[in-house]
Protein backbone atom coordinates (compact mmCIF):
# COMPACT_ATOMS: atom_id res chain seq x y z
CA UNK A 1 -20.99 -18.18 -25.38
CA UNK A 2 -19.12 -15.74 -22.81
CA UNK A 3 -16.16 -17.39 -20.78
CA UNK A 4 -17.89 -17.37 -17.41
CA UNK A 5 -20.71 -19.33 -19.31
CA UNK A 6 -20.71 -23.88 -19.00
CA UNK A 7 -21.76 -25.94 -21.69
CA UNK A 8 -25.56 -25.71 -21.10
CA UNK A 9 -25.40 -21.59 -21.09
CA UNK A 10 -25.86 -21.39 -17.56
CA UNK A 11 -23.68 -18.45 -15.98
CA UNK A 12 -20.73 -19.47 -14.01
CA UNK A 13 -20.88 -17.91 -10.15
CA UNK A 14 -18.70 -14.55 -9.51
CA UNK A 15 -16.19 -14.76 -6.94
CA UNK A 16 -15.05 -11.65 -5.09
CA UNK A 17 -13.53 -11.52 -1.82
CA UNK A 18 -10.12 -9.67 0.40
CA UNK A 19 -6.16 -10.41 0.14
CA UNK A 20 -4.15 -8.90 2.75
CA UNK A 21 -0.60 -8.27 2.24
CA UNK A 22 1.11 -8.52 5.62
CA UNK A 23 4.57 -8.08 6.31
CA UNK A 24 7.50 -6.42 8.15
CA UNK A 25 8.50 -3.07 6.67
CA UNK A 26 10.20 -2.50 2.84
CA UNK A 27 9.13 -5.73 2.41
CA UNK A 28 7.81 -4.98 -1.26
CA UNK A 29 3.94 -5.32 -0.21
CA UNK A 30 3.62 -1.61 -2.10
CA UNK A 31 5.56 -2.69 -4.98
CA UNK A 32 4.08 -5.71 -5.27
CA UNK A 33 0.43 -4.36 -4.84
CA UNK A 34 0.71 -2.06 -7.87
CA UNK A 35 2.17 -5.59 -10.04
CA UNK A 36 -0.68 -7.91 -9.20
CA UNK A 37 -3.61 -4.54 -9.73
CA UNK A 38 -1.30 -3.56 -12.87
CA UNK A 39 -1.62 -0.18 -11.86
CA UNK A 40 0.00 2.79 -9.26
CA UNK A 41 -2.74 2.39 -6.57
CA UNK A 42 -0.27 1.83 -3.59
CA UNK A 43 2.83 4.66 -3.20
CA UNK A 44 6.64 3.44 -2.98
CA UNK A 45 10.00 4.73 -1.49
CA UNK A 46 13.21 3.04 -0.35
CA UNK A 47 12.05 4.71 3.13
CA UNK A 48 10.35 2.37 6.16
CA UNK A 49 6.97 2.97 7.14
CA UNK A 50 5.67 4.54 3.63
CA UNK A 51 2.59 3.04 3.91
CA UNK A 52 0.53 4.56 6.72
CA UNK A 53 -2.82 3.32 5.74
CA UNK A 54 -4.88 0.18 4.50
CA UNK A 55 -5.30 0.44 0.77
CA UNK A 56 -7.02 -1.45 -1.72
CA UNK A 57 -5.81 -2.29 -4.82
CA UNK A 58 -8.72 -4.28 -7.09
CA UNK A 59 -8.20 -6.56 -10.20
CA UNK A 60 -10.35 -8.70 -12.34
CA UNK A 61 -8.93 -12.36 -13.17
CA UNK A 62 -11.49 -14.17 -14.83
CA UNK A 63 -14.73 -14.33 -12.95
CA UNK A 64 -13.14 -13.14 -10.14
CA UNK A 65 -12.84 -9.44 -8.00
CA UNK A 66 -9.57 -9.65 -6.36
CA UNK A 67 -9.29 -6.75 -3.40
CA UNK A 68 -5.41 -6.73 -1.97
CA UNK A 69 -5.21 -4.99 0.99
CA UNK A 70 -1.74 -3.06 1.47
CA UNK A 71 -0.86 -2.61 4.79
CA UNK A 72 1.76 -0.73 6.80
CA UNK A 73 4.84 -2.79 7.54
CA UNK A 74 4.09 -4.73 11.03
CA UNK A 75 7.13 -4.14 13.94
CA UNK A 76 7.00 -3.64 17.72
CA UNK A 77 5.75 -0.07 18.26
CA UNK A 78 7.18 1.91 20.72
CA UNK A 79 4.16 2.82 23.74
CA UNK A 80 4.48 6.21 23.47
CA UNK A 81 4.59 6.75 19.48
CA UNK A 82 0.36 6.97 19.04
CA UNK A 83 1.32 6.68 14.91
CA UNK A 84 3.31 3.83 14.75
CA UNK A 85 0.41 1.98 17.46
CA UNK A 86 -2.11 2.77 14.80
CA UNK A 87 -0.49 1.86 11.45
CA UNK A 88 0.50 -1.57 13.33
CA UNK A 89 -3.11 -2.38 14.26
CA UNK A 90 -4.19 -1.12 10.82
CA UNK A 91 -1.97 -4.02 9.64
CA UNK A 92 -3.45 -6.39 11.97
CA UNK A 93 -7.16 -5.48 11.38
CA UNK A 94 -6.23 -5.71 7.38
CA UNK A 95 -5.20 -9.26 8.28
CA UNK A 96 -7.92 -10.48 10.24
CA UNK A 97 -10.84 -8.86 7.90
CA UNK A 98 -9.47 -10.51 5.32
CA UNK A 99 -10.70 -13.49 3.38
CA UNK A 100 -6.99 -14.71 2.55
CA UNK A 101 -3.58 -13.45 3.92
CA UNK A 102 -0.33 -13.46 2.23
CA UNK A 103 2.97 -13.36 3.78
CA UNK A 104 5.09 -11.21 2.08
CA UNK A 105 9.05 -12.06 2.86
CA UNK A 106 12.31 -10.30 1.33
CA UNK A 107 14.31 -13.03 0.36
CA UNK A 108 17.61 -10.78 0.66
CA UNK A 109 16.86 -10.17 4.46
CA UNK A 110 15.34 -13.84 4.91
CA UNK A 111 14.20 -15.02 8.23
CA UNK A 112 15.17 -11.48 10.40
CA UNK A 113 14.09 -10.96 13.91
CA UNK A 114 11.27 -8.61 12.09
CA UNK A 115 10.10 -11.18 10.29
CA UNK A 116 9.94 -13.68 13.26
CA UNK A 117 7.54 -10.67 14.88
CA UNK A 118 4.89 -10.91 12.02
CA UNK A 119 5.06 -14.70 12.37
CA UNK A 120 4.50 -14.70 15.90
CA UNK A 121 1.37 -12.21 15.13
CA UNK A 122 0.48 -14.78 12.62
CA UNK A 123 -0.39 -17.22 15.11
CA UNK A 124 -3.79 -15.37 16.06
CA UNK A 125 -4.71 -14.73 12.67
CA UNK A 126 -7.52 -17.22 12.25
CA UNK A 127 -7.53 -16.97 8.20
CA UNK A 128 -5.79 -19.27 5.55
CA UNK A 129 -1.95 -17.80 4.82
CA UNK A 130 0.06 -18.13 2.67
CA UNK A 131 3.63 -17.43 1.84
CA UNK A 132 5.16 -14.93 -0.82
CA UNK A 133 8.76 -15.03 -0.74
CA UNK A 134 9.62 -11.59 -2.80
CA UNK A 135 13.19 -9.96 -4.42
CA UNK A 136 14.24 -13.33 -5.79
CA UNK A 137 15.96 -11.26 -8.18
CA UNK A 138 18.35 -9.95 -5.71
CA UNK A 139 19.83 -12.96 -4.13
CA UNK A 140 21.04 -16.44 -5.16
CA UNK A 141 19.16 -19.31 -6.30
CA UNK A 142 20.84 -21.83 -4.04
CA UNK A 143 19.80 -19.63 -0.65
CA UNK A 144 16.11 -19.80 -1.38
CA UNK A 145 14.63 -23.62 -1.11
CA UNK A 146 16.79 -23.49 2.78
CA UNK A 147 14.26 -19.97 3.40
CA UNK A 148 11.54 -21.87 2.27
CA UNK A 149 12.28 -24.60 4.48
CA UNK A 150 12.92 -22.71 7.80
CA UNK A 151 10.01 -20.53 7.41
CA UNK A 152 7.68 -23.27 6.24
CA UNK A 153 9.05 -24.81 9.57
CA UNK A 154 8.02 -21.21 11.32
CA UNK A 155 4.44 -21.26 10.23
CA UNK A 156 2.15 -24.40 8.50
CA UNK A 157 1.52 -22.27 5.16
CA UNK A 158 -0.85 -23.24 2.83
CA UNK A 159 1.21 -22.55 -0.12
CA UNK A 160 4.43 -20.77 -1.39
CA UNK A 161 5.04 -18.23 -3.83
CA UNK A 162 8.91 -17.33 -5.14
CA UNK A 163 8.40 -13.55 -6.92
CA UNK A 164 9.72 -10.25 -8.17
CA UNK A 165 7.87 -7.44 -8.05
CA UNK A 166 10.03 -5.93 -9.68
CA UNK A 167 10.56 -7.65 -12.55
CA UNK A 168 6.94 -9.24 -12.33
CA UNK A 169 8.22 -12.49 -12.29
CA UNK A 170 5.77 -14.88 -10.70
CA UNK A 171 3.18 -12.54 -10.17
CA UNK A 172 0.79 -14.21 -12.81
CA UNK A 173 0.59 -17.43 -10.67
CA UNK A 174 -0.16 -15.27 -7.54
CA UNK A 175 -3.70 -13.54 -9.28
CA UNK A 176 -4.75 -17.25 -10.82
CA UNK A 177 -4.21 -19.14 -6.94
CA UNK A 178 -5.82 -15.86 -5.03
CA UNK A 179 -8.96 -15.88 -7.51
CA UNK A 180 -9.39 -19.48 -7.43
CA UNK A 181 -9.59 -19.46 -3.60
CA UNK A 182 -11.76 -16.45 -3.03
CA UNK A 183 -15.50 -17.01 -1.78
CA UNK A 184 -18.60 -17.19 -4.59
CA UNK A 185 -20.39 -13.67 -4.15
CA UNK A 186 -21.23 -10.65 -6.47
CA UNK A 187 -18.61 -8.24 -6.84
CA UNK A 188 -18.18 -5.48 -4.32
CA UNK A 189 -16.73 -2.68 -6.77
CA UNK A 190 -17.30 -1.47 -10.28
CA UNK A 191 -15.36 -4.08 -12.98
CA UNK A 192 -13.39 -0.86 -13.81
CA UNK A 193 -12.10 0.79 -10.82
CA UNK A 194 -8.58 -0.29 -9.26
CA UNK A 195 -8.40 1.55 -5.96
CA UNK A 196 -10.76 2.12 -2.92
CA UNK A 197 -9.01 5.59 -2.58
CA UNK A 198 -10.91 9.19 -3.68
CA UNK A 199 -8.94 11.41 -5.82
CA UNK A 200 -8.46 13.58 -2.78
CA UNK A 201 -6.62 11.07 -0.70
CA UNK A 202 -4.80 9.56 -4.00
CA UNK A 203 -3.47 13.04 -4.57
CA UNK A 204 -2.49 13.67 -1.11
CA UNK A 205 -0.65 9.88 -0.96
CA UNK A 206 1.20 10.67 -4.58
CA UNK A 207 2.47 14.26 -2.65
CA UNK A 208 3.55 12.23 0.22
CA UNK A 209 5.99 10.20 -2.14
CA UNK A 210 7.48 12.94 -3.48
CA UNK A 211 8.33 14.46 -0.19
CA UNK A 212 9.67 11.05 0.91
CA UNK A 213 11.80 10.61 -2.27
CA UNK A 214 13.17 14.38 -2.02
CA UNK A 215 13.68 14.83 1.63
CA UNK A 216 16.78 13.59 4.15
CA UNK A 217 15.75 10.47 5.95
CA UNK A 218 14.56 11.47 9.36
CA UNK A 219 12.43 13.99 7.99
CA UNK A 220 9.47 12.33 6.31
CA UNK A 221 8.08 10.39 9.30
CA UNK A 222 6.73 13.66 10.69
CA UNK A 223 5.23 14.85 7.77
CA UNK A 224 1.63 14.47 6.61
CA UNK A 225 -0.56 15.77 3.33
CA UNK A 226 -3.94 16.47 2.91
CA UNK A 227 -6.19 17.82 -0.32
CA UNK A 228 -7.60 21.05 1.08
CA UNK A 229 -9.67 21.77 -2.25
CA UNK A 230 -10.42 20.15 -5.29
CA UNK A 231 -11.99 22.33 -8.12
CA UNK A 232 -12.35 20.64 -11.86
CA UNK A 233 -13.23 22.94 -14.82
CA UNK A 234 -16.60 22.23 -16.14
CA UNK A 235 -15.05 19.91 -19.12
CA UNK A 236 -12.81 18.39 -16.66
CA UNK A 237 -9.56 18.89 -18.76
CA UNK A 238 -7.87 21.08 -16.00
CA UNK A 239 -8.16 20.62 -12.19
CA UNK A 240 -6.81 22.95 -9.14
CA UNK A 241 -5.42 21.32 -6.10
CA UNK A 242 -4.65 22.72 -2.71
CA UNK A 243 -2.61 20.73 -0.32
CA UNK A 244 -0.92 21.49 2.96
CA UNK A 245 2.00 19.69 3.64
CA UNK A 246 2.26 19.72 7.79
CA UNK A 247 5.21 19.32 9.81
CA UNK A 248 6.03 19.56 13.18
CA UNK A 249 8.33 22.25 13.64
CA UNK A 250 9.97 25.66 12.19
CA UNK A 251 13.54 23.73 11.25
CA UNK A 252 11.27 20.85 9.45
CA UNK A 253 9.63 23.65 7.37
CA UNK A 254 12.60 25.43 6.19
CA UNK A 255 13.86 21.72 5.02
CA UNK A 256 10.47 21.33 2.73
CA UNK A 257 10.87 24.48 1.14
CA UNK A 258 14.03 24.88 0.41
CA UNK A 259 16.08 27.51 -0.21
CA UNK A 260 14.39 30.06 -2.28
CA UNK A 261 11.42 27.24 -2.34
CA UNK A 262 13.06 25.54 -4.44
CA UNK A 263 12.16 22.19 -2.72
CA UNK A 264 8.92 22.51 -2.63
CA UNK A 265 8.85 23.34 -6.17
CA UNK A 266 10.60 19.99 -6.92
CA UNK A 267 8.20 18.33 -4.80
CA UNK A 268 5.36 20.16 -5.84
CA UNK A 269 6.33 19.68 -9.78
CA UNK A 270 6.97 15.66 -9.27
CA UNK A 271 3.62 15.44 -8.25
CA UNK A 272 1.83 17.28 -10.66
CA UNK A 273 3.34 15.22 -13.20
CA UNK A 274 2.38 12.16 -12.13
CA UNK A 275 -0.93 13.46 -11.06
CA UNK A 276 -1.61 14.53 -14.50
CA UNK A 277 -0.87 10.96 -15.90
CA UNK A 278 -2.94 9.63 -13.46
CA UNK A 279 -5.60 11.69 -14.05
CA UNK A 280 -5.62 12.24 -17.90
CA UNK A 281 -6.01 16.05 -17.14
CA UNK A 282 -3.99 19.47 -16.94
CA UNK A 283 -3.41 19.53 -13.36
CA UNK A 284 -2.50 22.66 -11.56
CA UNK A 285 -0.96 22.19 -8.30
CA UNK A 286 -0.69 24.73 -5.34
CA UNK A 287 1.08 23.67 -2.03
CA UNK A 288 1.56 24.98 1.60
CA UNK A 289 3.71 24.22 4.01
CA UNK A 290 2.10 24.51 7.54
CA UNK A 291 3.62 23.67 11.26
CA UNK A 292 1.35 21.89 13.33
CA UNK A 293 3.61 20.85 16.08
CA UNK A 294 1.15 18.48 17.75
CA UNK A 295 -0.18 16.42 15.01
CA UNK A 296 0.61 13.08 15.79
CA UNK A 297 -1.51 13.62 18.75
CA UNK A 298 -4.57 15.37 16.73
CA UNK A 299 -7.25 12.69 16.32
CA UNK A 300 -8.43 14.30 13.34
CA UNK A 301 -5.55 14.37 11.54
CA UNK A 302 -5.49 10.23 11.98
CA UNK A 303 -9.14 10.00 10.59
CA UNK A 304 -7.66 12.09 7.19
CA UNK A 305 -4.95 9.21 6.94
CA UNK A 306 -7.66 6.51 7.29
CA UNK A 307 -6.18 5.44 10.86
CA UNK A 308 -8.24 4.36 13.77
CA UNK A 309 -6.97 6.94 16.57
CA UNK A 310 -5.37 4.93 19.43
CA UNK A 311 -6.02 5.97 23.34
């Protein structure tokens, strides 16, 4: 007798439904993301605004098909930045498509005038939410049940989570609540598969790390990657990648490469790495470096990073 079937044999229902992480920015929603899917799906870096795009991580717990949705950290955008207008409303559509939200809170920054902003937005998001206070790690015990209380006085949450993504701690009880409360309904993805991302635009997000984790911190905002080609050998133990990293100007481009190139061959030699253990295959890794001063404004460029283009 399987464990989804009852005494009398019958099967137990599936359950499969969405879990948006919402949040301001550096919150942890990445970090924590990859801990709850038990896998790199989601990229990280100390930077704000990493995470440009909706991504979903997916886990099995039990009979269940949990989909987190990562979204970009929510803040007032400024009118005239067209980027920062589209990763906010990607937050707020991953929100309200959602079957469940979660809250995501660093407990070292605690109830910040960012945070207030997402709980205002909160308001409007008809869907159950709940709260995941994360970094517990990082501060004192004794701060955290006054948090809980002010921001349980913010919002009416429907439960609270104290976590470390970091250290995993607390995690567990996340996956077993989520599951629990999703919807009955067949599973929307293979059992297997932990991301909604191609290869392509995994490869071009894991590039986009390195460049974030190597470069000064201005820098990265105005930079974008995408796979150009994709070629696997016919035994698919080696694959060729071409990416084009694009900035915006001349000066940004002699930053990226480096003197000699030998930032781009840092960048370029991070990646491969890590795209190799990703990919269980010899990976061989060829990037460009390419102004394209206008690209915040190039609708197509938007549509590569999974971003509805704002008018």
């Amino acid at each position: 007798m399987t464990e989804q079937q009852g005494m009398t044999g019958h099967q137990a229902p599936t359950r499969a439904g969405f879990v948006a992480l919402v949040g301001a920015p550096n919150a942890g929603k990445s970090s924590l993301l990859n801990r709850l899917v038990g896998a790199k799906v989601s990229i990280v870096s100390p930077k704000v605004q990493t995470t440009r795009r909706r991504i979903i991580g997916i886990t099995m717990v039990e009979g269940s098909q949990v989909m987190f949705v990562d979204t970009p950290g929510i803040f007032a955008p400024s009118k005239t930045k067209r980027l920062e207008r589209a990763m906010v409303s990607a937050a707020w559509t991953g929100a309200g498509d959602a079957d469940l939200v979660l809250l995501v809170v660093d407990a070292k920054r605690g109830l910040d005038g960012q945070t207030r902003h997402v709980l205002e937005g909160l308001r409007d998001v008809n869907r159950p939410i709940m709260l995941v206070l994360n970094k517990i790690d990082l501060v004192k015990r004794t701060t955290l049940l006054p948090l809980i209380a002010a921001l349980n006085e913010a919002h009416r949450f429907e439960g609270t989570w104290l976590v470390s993504a970091r250290t995993g701690d607390g995690c567990g009880e996340i996956l077993k609540e989520v599951a629990d409360r999703l919807p009955e309904g067949p599973f929307l993805f293979p059992e297997d598969q932990l991301s909604d991302l191609s290869n392509r635009a995994m490869a071009a997000e894991l590039t986009r790390e390195k460049v974030f984790l190597q470069l000064e911190e201005e820098l990265p905002y105005s930079i974008t990657v995408e796979t150009d080609q994709w070629l696997e050998s016919p035994d698919g133990e080696e694959i060729r990648i071409d990416q084009t990293v694009y900035v915006m100007r001349d000066g940004q481009k002699a930053i990226v490469l480096g003197k000699g190139g030998r930032q781009i061959r840092a960048i370029g030699e991070a990646a491969r790495l890590e795209l190799e253990e990703t990919l269980g295959a010899r990976v061989h890794l060829f990037l460009h470096v390419k102004v394209r001063e206008r690209w915040l404004e190039d609708r197509e460029r938007y549509r590569e990073m999974g971003l509805d283009y704002p008018d």
